[in-house]
N, C-alpha and C. Protein backbone atom coordinates (compact mmCIF):
# COMPACT_ATOMS: atom_id res chain seq x y z
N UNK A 1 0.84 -1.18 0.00
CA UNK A 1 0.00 0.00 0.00
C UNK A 1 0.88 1.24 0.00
N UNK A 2 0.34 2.23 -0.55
CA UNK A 2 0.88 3.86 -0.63
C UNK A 2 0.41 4.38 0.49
N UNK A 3 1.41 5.03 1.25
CA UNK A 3 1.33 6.33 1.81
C UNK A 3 0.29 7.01 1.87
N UNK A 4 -1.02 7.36 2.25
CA UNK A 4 -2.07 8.48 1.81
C UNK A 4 -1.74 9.39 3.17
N UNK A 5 -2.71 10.45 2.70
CA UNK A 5 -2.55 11.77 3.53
C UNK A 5 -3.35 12.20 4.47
N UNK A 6 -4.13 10.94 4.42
CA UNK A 6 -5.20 11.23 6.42
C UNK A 6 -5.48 9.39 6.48
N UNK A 7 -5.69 9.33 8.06
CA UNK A 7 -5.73 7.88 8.12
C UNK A 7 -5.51 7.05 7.64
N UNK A 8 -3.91 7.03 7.26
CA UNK A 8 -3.24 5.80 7.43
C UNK A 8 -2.01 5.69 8.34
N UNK A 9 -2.21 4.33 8.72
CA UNK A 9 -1.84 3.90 9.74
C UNK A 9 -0.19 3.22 9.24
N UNK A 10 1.45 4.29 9.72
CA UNK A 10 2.39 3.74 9.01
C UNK A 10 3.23 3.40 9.86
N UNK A 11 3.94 2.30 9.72
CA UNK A 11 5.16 2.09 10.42
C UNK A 11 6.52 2.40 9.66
N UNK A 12 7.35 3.12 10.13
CA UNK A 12 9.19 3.61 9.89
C UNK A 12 9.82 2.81 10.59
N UNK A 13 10.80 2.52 9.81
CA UNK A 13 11.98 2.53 10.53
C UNK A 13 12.96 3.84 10.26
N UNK A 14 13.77 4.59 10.97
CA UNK A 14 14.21 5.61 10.72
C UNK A 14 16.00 6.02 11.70
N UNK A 15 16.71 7.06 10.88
CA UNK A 15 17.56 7.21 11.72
C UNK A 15 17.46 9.05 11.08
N UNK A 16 17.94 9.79 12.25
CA UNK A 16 18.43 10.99 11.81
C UNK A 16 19.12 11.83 12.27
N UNK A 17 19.83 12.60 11.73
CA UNK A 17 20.89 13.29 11.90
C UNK A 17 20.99 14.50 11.57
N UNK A 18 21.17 15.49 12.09
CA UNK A 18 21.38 17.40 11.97
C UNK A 18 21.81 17.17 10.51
N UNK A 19 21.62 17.98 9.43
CA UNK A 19 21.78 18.24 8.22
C UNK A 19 23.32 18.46 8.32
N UNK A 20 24.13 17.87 7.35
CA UNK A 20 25.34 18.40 7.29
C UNK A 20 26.21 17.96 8.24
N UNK A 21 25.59 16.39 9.16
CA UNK A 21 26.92 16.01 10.32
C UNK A 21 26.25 14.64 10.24
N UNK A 22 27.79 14.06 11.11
CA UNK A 22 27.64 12.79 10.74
C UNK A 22 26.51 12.16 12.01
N UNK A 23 26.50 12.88 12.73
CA UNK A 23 26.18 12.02 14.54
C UNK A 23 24.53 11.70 14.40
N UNK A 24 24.33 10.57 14.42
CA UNK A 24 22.90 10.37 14.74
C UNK A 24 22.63 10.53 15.28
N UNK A 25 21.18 11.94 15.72
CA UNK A 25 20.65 12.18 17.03
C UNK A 25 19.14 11.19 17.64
N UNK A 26 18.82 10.38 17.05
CA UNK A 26 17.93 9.49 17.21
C UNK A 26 17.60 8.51 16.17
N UNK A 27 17.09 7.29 16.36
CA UNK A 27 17.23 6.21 15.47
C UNK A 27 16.30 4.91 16.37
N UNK A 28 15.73 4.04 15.22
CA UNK A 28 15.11 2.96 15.94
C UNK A 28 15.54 2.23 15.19
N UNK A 29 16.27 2.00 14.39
CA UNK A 29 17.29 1.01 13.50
C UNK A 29 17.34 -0.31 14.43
N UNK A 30 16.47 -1.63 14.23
CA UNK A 30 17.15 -2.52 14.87
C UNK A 30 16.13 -2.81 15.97
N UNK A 31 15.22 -1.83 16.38
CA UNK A 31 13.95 -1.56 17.05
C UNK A 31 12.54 -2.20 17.07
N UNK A 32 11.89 -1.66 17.78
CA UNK A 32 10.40 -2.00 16.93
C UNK A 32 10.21 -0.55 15.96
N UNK A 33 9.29 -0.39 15.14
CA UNK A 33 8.82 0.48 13.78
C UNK A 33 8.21 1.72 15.04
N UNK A 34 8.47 2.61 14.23
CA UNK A 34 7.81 4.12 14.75
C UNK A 34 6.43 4.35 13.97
N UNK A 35 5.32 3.68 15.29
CA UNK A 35 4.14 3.56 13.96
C UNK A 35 3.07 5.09 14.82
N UNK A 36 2.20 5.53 13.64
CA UNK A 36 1.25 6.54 13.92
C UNK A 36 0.23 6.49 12.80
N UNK A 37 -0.35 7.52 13.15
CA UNK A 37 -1.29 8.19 12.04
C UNK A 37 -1.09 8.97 10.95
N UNK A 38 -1.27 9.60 10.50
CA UNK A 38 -1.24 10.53 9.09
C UNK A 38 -2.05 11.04 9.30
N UNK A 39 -2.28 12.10 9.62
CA UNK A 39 -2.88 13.70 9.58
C UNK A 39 -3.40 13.60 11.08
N UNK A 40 -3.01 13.33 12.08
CA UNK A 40 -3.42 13.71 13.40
C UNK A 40 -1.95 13.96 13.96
N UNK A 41 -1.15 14.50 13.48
CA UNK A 41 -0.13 15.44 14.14
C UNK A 41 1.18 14.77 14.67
N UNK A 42 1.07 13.41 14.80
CA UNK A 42 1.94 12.88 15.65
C UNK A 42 3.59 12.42 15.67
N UNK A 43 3.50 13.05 14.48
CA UNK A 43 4.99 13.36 13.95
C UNK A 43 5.61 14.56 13.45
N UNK A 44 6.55 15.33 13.56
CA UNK A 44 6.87 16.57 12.83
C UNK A 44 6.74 16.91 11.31
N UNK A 45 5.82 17.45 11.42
CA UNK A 45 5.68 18.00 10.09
C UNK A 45 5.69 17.58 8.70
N UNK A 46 7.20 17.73 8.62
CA UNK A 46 7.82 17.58 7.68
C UNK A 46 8.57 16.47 7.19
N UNK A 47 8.45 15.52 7.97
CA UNK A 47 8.61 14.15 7.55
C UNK A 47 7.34 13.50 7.38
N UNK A 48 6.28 13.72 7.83
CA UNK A 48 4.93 13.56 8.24
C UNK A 48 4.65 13.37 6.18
N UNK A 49 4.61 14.75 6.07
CA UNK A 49 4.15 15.43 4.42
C UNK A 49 5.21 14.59 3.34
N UNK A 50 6.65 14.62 4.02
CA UNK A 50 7.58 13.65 3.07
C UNK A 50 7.09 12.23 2.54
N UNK A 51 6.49 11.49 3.52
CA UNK A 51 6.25 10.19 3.42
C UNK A 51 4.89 9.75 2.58
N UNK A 52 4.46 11.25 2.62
CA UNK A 52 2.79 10.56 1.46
C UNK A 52 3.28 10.23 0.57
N UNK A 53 2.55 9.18 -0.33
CA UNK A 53 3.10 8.67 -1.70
C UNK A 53 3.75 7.53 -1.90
N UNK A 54 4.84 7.38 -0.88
CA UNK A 54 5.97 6.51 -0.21
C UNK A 54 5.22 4.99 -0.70
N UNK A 55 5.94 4.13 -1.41
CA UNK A 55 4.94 2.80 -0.80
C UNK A 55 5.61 2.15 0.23
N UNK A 56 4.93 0.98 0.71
CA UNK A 56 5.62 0.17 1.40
C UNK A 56 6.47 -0.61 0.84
N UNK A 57 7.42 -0.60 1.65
CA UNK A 57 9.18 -1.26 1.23
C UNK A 57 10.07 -0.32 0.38
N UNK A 58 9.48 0.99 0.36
CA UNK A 58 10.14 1.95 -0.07
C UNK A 58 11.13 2.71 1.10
N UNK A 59 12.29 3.04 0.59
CA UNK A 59 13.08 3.85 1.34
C UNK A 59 13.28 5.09 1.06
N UNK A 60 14.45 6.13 1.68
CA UNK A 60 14.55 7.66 0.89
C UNK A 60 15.24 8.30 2.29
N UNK A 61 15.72 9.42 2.01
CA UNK A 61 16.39 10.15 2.61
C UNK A 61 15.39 11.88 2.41
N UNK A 62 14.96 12.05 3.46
CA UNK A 62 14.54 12.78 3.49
C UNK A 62 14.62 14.01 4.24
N UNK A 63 15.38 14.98 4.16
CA UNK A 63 15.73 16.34 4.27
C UNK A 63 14.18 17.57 4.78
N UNK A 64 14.20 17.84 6.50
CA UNK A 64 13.33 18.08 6.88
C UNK A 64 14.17 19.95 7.15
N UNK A 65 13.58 20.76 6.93
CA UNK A 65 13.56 22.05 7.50
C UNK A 65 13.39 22.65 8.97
N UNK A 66 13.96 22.89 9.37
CA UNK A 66 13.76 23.61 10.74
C UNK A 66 12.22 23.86 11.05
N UNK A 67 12.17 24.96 10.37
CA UNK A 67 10.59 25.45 10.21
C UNK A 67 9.56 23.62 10.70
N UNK A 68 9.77 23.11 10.06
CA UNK A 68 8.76 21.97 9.60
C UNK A 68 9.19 20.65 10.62
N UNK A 69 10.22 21.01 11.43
CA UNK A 69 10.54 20.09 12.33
C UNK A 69 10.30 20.63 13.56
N UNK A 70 11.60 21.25 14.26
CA UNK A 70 10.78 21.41 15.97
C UNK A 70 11.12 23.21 15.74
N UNK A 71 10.88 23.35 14.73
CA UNK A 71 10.55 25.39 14.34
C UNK A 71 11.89 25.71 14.59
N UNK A 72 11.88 27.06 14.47
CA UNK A 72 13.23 27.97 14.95
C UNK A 72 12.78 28.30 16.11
N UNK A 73 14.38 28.96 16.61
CA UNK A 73 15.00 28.69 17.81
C UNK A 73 13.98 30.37 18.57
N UNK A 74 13.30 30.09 19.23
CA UNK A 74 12.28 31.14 19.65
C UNK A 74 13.11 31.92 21.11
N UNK A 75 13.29 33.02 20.81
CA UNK A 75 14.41 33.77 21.83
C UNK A 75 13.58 34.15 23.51
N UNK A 76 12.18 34.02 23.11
CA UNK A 76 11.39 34.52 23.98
C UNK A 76 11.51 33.00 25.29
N UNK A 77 11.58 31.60 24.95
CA UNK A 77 11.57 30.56 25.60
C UNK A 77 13.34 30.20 26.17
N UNK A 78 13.94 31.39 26.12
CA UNK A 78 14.75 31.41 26.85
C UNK A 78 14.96 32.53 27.99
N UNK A 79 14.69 31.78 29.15
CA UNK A 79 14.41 32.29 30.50
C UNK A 79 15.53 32.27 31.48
N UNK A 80 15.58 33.21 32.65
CA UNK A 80 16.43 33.49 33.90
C UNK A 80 15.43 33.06 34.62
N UNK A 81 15.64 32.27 36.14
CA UNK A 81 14.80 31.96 36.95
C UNK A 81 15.50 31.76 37.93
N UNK A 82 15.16 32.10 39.33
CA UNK A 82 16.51 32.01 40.59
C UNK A 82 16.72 30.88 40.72
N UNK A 83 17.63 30.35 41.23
CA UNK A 83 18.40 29.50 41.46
C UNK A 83 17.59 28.82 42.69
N UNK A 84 16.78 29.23 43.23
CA UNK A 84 16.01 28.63 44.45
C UNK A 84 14.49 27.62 43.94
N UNK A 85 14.57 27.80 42.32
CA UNK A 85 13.55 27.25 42.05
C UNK A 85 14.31 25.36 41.30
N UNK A 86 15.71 25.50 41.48
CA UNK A 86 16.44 24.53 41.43
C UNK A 86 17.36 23.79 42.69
N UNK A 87 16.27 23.99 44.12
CA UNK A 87 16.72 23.63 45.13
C UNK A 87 17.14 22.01 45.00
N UNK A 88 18.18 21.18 45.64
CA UNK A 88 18.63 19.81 45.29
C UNK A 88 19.23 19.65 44.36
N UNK A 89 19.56 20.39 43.06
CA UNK A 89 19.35 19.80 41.89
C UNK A 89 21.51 20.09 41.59
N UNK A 90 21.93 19.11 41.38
CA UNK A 90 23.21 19.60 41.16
C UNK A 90 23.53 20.17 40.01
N UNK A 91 23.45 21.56 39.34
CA UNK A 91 23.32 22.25 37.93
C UNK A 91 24.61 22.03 37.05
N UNK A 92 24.25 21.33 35.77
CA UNK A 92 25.91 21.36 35.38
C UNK A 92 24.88 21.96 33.96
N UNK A 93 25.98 23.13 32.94
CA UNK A 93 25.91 23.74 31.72
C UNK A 93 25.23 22.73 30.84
N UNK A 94 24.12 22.77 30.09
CA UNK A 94 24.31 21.50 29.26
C UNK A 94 23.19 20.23 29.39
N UNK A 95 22.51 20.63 31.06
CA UNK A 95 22.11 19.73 31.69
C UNK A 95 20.52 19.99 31.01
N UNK A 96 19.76 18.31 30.67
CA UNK A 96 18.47 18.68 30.23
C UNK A 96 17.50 18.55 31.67
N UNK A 97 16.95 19.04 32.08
CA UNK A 97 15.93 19.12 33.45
C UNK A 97 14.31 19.02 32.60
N UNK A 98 13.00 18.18 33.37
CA UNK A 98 12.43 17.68 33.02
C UNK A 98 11.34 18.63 34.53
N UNK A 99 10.38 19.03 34.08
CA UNK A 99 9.19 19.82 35.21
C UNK A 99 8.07 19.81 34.31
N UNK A 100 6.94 20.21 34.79
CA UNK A 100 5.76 20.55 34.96
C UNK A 100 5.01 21.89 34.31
N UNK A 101 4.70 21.71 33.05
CA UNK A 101 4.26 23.33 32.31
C UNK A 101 3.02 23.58 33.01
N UNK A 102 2.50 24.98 32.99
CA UNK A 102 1.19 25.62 33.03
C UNK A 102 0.39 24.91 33.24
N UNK A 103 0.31 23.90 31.91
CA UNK A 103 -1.29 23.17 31.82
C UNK A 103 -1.57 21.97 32.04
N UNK A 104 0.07 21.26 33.37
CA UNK A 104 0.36 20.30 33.53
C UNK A 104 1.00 19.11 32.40
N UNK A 105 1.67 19.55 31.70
CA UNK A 105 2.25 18.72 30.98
C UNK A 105 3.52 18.78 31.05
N UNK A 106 4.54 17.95 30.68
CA UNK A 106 5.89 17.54 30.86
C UNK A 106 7.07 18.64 29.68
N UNK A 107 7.07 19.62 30.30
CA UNK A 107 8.31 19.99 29.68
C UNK A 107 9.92 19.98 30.06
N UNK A 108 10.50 20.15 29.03
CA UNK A 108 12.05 19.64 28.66
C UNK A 108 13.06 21.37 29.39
N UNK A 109 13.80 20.97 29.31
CA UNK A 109 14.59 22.76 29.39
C UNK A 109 15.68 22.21 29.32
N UNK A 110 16.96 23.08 28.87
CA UNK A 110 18.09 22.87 29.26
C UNK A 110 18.66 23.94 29.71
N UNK A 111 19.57 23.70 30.66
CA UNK A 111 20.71 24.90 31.23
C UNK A 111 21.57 25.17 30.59
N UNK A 112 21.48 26.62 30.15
CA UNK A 112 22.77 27.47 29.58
C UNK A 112 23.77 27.95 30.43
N UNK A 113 23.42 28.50 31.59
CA UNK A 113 24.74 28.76 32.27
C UNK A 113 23.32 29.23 34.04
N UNK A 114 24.18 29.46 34.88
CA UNK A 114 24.00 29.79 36.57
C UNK A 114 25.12 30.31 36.99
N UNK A 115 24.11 30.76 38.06
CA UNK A 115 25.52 31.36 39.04
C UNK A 115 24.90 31.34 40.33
N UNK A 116 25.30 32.06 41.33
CA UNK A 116 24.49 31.92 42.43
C UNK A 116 23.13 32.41 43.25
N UNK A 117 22.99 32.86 41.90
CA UNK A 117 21.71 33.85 42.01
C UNK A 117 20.94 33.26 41.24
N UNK A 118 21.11 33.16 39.87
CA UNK A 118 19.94 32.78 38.88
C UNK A 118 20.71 31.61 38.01
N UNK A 119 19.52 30.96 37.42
CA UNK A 119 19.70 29.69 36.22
C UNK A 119 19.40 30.02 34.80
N UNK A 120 19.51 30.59 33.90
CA UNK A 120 19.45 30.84 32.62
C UNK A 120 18.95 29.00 31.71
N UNK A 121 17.51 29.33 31.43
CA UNK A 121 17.08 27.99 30.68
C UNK A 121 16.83 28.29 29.52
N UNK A 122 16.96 27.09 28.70
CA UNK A 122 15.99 27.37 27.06
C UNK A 122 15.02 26.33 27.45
N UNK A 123 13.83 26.74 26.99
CA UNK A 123 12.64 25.82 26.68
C UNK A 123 12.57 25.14 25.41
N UNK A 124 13.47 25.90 24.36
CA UNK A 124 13.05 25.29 22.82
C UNK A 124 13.36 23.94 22.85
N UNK A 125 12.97 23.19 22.02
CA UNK A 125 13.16 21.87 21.92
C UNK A 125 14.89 21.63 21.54
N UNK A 126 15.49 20.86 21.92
CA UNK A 126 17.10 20.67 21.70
C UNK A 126 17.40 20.70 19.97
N UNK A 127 16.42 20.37 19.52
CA UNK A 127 16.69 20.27 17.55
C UNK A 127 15.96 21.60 17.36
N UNK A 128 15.47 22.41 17.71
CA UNK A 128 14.85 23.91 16.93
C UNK A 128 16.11 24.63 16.69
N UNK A 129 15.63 25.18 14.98
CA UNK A 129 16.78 26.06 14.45
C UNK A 129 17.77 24.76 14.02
N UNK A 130 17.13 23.51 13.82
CA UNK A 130 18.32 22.75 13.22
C UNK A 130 17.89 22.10 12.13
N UNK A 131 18.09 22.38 10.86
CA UNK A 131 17.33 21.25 9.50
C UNK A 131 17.81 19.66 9.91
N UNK A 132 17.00 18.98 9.42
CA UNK A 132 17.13 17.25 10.24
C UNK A 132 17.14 16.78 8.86
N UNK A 133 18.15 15.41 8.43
CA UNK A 133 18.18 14.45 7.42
C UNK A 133 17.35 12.91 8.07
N UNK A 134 16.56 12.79 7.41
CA UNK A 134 16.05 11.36 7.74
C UNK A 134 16.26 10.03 6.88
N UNK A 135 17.00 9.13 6.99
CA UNK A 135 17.30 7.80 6.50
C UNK A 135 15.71 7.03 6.81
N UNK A 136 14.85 6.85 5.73
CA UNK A 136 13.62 6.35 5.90
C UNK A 136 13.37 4.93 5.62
N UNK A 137 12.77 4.41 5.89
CA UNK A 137 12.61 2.76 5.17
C UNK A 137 10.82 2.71 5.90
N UNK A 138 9.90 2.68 4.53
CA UNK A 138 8.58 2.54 5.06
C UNK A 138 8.50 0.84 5.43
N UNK A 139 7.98 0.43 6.59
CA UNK A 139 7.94 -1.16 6.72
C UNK A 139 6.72 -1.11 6.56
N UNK A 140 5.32 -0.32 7.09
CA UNK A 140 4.20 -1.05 6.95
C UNK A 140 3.39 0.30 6.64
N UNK A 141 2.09 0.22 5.78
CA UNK A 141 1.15 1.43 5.18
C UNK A 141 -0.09 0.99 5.65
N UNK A 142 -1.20 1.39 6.25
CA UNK A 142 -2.51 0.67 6.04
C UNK A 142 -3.49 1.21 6.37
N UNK A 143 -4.86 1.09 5.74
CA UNK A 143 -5.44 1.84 6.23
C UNK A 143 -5.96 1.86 7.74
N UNK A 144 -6.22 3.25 8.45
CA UNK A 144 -6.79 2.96 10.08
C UNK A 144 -8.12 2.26 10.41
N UNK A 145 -8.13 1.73 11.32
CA UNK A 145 -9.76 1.30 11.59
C UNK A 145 -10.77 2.49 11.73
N UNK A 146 -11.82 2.04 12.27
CA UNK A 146 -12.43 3.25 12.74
C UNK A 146 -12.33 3.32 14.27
N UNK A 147 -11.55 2.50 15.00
CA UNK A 147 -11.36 2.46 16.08
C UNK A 147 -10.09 3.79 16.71
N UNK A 148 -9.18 3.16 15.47
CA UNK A 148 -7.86 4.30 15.22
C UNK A 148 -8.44 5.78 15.07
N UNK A 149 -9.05 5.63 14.24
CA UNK A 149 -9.52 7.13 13.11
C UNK A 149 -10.19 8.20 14.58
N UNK A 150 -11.20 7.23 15.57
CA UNK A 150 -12.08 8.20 16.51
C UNK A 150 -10.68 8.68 17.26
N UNK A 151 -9.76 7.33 18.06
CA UNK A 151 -8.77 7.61 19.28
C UNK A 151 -7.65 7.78 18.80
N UNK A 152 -7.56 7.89 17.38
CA UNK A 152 -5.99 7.99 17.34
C UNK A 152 -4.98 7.69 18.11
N UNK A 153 -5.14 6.40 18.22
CA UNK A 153 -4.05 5.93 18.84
C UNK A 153 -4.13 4.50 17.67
N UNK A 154 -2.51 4.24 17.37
CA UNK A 154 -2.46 2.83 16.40
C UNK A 154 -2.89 1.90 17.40
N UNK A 155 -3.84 0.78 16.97
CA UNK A 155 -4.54 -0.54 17.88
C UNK A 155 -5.32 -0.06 18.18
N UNK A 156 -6.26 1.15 18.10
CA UNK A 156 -7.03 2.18 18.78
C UNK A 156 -6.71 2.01 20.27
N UNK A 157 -8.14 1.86 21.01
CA UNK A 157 -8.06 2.69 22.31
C UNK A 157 -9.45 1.81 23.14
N UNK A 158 -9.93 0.89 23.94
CA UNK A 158 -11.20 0.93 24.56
C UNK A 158 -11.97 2.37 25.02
N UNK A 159 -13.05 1.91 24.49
CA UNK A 159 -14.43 2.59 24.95
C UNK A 159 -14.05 3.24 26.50
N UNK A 160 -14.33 4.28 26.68
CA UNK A 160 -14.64 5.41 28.17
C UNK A 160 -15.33 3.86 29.05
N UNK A 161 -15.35 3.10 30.31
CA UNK A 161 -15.75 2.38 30.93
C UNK A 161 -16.57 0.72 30.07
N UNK A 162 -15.13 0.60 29.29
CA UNK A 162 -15.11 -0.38 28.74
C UNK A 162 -15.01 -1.50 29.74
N UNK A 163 -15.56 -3.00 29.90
CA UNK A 163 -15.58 -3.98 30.45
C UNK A 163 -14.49 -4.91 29.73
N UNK A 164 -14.20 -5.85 30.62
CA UNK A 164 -13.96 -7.67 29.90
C UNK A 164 -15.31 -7.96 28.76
N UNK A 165 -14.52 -8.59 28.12
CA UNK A 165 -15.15 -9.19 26.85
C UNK A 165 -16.04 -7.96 25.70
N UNK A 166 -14.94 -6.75 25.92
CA UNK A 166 -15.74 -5.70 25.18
C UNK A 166 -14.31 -5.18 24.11
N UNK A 167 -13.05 -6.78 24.14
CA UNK A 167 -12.43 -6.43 23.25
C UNK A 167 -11.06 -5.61 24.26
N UNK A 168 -10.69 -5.62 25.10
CA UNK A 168 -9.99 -4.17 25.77
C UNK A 168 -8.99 -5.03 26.63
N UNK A 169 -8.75 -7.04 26.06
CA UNK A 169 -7.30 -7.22 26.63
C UNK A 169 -7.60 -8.19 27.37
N UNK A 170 -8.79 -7.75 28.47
CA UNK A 170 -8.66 -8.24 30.00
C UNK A 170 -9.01 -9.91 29.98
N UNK A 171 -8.76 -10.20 31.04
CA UNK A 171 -8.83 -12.23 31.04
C UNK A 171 -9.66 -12.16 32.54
């Protein structure tokens, strides 16, 4: 099957690397497949849009844009915050720290520099402001259920107060 451009359900295998260097910054080479949806967001962008068309058992190298991956480097998500809001924490330059956003969700930061007063963080994602090369190999294309399509999730998802024998695993 081909690639289409809303609900289908694809598995990658993938490796990639900053445009222009050799170091792989992530890879499932050897893994299980990096499987999702098609058109419910769950991949960046621009590899997302690369892969329509693609069939299965097709490969490619695919060259993603900043913009279309984790955006440019946004100057405003780099913050000063005292040093008391990093009580315990032994600070080294470099270091990625893992807390609690606004709306309760899990954000990333890393430390640019401290002193004894304040911690200087970036919020941007560690790849923003960086074009990404992707080594692609499509393993599987298909279409989603309608189970997928409502929960978007691949295998879908049980029903809100789903029971045993309603399909959802349980023994």
């Amino acid at each position: 099957m081909t690639v289409t451009n809303e609900n289908c359900v694809v598995g990658i295998e993938y490796e990639v690397k900053q445009a222009g260097t050799t170091e792989v910054v992530d890879s499932n080479k050897g893994g299980a497949p990096l499987e999702f949806i098609i058109g419910k967001g769950q991949i960046i962008p621009g590899l997302e849009n690369a892969l329509v068309g693609m069939a299965q058992g097709e490969s490619g190298d695919i060259m993603v844009a900043a913009a279309d991956a984790y955006g440019d480097v946004n100057p405003e998500a780099i913050q000063t915050l005292p040093i008391e809001q990093f009580e315990g924490v032994d600070l080294v330059e470099g270091m990625t720290l893992y807390g609690q956003g606004q709306d309760g969700q899990t954000v990333q930061v890393t430390v640019k520099s401290f002193d004894d007063k304040e911690v200087n963080v970036d919020f941007n994602h560690p790849l923003a402001g960086k074009d990404l090369m992707f080594s692609v190999t499509v393993l599987s294309a298909r279409e989603a259920t309608a189970d997928e399509v409502s929960s978007g999730v691949v295998g879908g998802a049980p029903a809100a107060g789903g029971s045993c024998g309603s399909g959802c695993g349980c023994h």
